[in-house]
Protein backbone atom coordinates (compact mmCIF):
# COMPACT_ATOMS: atom_id res chain seq x y z
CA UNK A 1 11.97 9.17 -37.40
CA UNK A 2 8.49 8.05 -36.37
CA UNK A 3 9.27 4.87 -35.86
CA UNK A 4 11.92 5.47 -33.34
CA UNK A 5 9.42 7.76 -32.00
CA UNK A 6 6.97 5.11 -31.72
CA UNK A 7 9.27 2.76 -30.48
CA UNK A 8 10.35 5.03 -27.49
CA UNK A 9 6.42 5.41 -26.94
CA UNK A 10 6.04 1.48 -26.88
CA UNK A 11 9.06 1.21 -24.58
CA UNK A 12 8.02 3.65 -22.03
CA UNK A 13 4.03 2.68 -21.92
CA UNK A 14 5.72 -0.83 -21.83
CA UNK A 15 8.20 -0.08 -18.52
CA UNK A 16 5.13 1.58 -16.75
CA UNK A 17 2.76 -0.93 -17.25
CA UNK A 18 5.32 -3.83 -15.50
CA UNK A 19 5.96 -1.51 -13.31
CA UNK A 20 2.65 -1.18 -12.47
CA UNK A 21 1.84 -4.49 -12.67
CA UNK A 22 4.73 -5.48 -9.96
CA UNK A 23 3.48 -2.84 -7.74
CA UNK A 24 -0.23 -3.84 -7.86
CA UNK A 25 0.41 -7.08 -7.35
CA UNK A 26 2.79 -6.12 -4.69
CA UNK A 27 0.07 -4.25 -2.95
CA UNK A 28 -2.82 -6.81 -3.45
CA UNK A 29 -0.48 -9.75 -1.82
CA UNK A 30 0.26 -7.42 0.94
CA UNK A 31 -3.06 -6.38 1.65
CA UNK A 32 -4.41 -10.22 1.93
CA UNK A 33 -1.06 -11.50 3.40
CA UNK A 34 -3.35 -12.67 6.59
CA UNK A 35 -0.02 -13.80 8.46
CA UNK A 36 1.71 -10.09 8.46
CA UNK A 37 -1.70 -8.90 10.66
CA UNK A 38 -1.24 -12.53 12.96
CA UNK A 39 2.15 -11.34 13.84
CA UNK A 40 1.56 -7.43 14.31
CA UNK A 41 -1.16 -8.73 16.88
CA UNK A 42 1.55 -10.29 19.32
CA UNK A 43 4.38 -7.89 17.99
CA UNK A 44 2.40 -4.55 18.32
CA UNK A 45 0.48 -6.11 21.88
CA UNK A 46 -2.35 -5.17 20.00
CA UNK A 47 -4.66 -7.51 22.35
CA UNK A 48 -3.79 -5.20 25.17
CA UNK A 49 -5.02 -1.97 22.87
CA UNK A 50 -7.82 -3.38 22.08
CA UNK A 51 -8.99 -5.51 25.38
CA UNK A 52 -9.86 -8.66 22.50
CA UNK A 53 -8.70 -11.78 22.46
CA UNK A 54 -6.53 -12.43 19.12
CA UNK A 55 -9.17 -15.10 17.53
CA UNK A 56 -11.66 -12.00 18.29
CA UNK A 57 -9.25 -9.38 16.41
CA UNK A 58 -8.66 -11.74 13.53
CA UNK A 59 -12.54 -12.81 13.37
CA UNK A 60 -12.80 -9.03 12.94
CA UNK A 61 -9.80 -8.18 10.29
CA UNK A 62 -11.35 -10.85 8.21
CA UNK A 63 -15.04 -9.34 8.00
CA UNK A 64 -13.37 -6.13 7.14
CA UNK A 65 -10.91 -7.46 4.09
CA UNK A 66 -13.70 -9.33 2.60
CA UNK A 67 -16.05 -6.19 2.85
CA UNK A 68 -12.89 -3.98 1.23
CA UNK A 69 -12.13 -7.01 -1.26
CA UNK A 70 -15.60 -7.83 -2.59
CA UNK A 71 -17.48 -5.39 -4.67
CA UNK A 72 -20.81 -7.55 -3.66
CA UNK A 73 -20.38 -6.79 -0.03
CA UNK A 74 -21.83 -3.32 0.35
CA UNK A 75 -22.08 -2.85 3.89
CA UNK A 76 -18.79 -3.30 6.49
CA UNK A 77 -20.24 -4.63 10.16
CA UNK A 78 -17.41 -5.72 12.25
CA UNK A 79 -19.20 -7.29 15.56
CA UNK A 80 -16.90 -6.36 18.06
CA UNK A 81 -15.83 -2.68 16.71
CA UNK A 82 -18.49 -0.71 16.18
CA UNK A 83 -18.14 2.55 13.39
CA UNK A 84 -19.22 6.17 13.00
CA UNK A 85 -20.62 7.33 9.68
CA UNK A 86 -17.41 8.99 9.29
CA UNK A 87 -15.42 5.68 9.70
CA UNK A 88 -17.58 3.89 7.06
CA UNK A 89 -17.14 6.53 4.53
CA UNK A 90 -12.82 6.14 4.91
CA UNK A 91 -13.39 2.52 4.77
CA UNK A 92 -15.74 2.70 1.41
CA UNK A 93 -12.99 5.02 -0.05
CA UNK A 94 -10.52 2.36 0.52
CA UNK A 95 -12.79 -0.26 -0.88
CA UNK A 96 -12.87 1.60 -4.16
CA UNK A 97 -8.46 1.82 -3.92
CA UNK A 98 -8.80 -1.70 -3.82
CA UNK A 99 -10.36 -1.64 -6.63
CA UNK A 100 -8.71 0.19 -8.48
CA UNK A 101 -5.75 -1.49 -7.73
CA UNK A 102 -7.42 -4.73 -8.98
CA UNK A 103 -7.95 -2.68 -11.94
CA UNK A 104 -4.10 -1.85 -12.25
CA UNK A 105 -3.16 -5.35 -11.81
CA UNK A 106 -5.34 -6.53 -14.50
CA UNK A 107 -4.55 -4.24 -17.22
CA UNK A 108 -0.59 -3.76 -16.65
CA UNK A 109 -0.44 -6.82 -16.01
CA UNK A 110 -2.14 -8.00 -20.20
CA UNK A 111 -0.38 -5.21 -21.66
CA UNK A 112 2.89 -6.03 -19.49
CA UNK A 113 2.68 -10.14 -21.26
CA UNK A 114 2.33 -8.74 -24.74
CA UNK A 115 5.03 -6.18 -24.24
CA UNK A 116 7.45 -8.45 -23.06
CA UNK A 117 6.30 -11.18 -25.25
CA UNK A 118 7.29 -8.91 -28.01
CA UNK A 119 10.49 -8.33 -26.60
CA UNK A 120 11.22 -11.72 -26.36
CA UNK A 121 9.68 -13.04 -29.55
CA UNK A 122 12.14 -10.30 -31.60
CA UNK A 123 15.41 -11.22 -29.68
CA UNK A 124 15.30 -7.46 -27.41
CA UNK A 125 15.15 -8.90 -24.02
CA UNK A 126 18.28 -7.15 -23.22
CA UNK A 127 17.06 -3.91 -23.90
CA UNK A 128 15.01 -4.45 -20.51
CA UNK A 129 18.66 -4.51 -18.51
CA UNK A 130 18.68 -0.54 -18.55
CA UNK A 131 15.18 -0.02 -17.80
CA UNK A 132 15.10 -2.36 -15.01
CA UNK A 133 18.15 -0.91 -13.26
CA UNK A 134 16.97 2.16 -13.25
CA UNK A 135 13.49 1.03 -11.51
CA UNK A 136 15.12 -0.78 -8.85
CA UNK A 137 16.19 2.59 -7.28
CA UNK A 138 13.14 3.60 -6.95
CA UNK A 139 12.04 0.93 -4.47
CA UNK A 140 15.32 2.13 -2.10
CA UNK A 141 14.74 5.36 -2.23
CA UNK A 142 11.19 4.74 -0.78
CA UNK A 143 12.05 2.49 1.38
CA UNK A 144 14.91 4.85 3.10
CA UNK A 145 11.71 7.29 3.18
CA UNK A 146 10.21 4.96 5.25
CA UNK A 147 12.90 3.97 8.31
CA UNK A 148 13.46 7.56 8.35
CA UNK A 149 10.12 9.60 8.53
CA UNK A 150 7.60 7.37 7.83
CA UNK A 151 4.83 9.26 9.89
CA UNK A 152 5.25 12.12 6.98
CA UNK A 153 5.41 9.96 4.15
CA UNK A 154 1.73 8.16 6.45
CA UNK A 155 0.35 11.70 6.00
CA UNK A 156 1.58 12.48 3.00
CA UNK A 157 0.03 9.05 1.30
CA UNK A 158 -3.47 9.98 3.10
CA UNK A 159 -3.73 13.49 1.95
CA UNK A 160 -2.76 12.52 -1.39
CA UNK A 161 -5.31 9.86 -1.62
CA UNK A 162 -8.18 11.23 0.34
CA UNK A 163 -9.67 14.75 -0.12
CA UNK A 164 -10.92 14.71 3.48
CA UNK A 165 -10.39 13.63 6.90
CA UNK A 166 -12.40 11.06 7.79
CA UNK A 167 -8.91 8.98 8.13
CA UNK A 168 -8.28 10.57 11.27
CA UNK A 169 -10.14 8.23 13.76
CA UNK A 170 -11.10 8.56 17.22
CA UNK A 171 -10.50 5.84 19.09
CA UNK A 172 -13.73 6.58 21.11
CA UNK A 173 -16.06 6.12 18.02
CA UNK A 174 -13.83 4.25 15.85
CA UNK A 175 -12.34 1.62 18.33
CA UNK A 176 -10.81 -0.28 14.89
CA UNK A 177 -8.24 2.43 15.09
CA UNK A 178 -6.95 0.57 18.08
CA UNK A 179 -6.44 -2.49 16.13
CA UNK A 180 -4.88 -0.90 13.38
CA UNK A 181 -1.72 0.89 14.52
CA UNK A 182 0.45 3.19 12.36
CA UNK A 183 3.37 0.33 12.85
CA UNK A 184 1.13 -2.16 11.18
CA UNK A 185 0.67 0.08 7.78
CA UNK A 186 4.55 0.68 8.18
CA UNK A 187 5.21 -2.82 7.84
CA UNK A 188 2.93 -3.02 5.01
CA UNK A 189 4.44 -0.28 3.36
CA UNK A 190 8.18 -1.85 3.53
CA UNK A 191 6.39 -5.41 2.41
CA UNK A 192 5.15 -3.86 -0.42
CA UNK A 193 8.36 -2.05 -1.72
CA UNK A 194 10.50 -5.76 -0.98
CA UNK A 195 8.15 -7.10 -3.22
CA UNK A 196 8.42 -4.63 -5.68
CA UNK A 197 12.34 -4.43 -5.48
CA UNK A 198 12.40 -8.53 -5.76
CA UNK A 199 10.24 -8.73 -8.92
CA UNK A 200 12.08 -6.23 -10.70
CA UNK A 201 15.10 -7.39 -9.69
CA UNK A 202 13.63 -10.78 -11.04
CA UNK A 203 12.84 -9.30 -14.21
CA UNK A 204 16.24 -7.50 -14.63
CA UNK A 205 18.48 -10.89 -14.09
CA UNK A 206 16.14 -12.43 -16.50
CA UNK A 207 16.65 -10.04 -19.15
CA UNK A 208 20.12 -10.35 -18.64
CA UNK A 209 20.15 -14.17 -19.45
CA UNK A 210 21.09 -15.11 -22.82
């Protein structure tokens, strides 16, 4: 009885940690995915929000993801968009998500190789077939969130992350508002979840090879 116990314990901290690990690494590839931002530019006329040139919004984008990337960099100072206090403090708390989602990646993604290693190694890779189904639907089910309220799930996300409101910008103080439209974070969101819906679809035909 307490091994099955412990087995069902394995399994589950097992499924969560690749779970975690696709969706961390789903995020951080998003979040540095330079060429999404390039194209939201032209698509989202983000030039004419902003009054900048492209080079100038890119030149820009860049100081801020190394700032929210690098633990080193303690202070954000984006030339051409100047911040309030209020505005520095959202950006420092998603400095520290970053993080944290570095964090995730790491850790899932040792104890996701041993798990599956194990799995492997003892001839149980098909007992990941279930498992995996069942975590694909999660990914839809998100993503149908998305195309059909995603201003709720925006605010949702924010309130659940942030105890505060300093992620309501004004435009007026916080001009990088401008270059960071709601549609941009929307098309982050649904990279995010194809990601995550690919590599566990990945993982579930794999399991399913003999």
């Amino acid at each position: 009885m307490d091994c099955v116990i412990m087995k069902r314990l394995s399994n589950f901290f097992g499924y969560l940690a690749i779970f975690l690990f696709i969706l961390s690494f789903a995020i951080a590839f998003t979040i540095n995915f330079t060429p999404l931002y390039s194209f939201d530019i032209g698509y989202l006329n983000i030039e004419e929000l902003t009054g900048f040139s492209k080079e100038v919004i890119m030149e820009n984008y860049r100081i801020l993801l190394k700032y929210l990337n690098y633990p080193w960099i303690t202070e954000l100072n984006m030339p051409d968009f100047p911040s309030s206090e209020s505005g520095l403090f959202h950006f420092y708390e998603v400095k520290r998500l970053f993080m944290l989602d570095y964090a995730i990646l790491f850790f899932s993604g040792v104890y996701s190789f041993f798990f599956i290693r194990k799995k492997v190694k003892e001839g149980d890779k098909w007992e990941m077939i279930q498992p995996t189904r069942i975590m694909m639907v999660i990914p839809i089910v998100v993503l149908i969130f998305i195309f059909l309220n995603f201003n709720s799930l925006f605010i949702t996300f924010h309130e659940l992350f942030f105890n505060n409101d300093a992620w309501l910008f004004d435009w007026r103080t916080d001009p990088i508002i401008l270059a960071l439209p709601q549609s941009f974070f929307m098309h982050c969101f649904i990279s995010v979840f194809l990601i995550l819906e690919g590599g566990i679809a990945g993982l579930h035909f794999w399991s399913k090879q003999k």
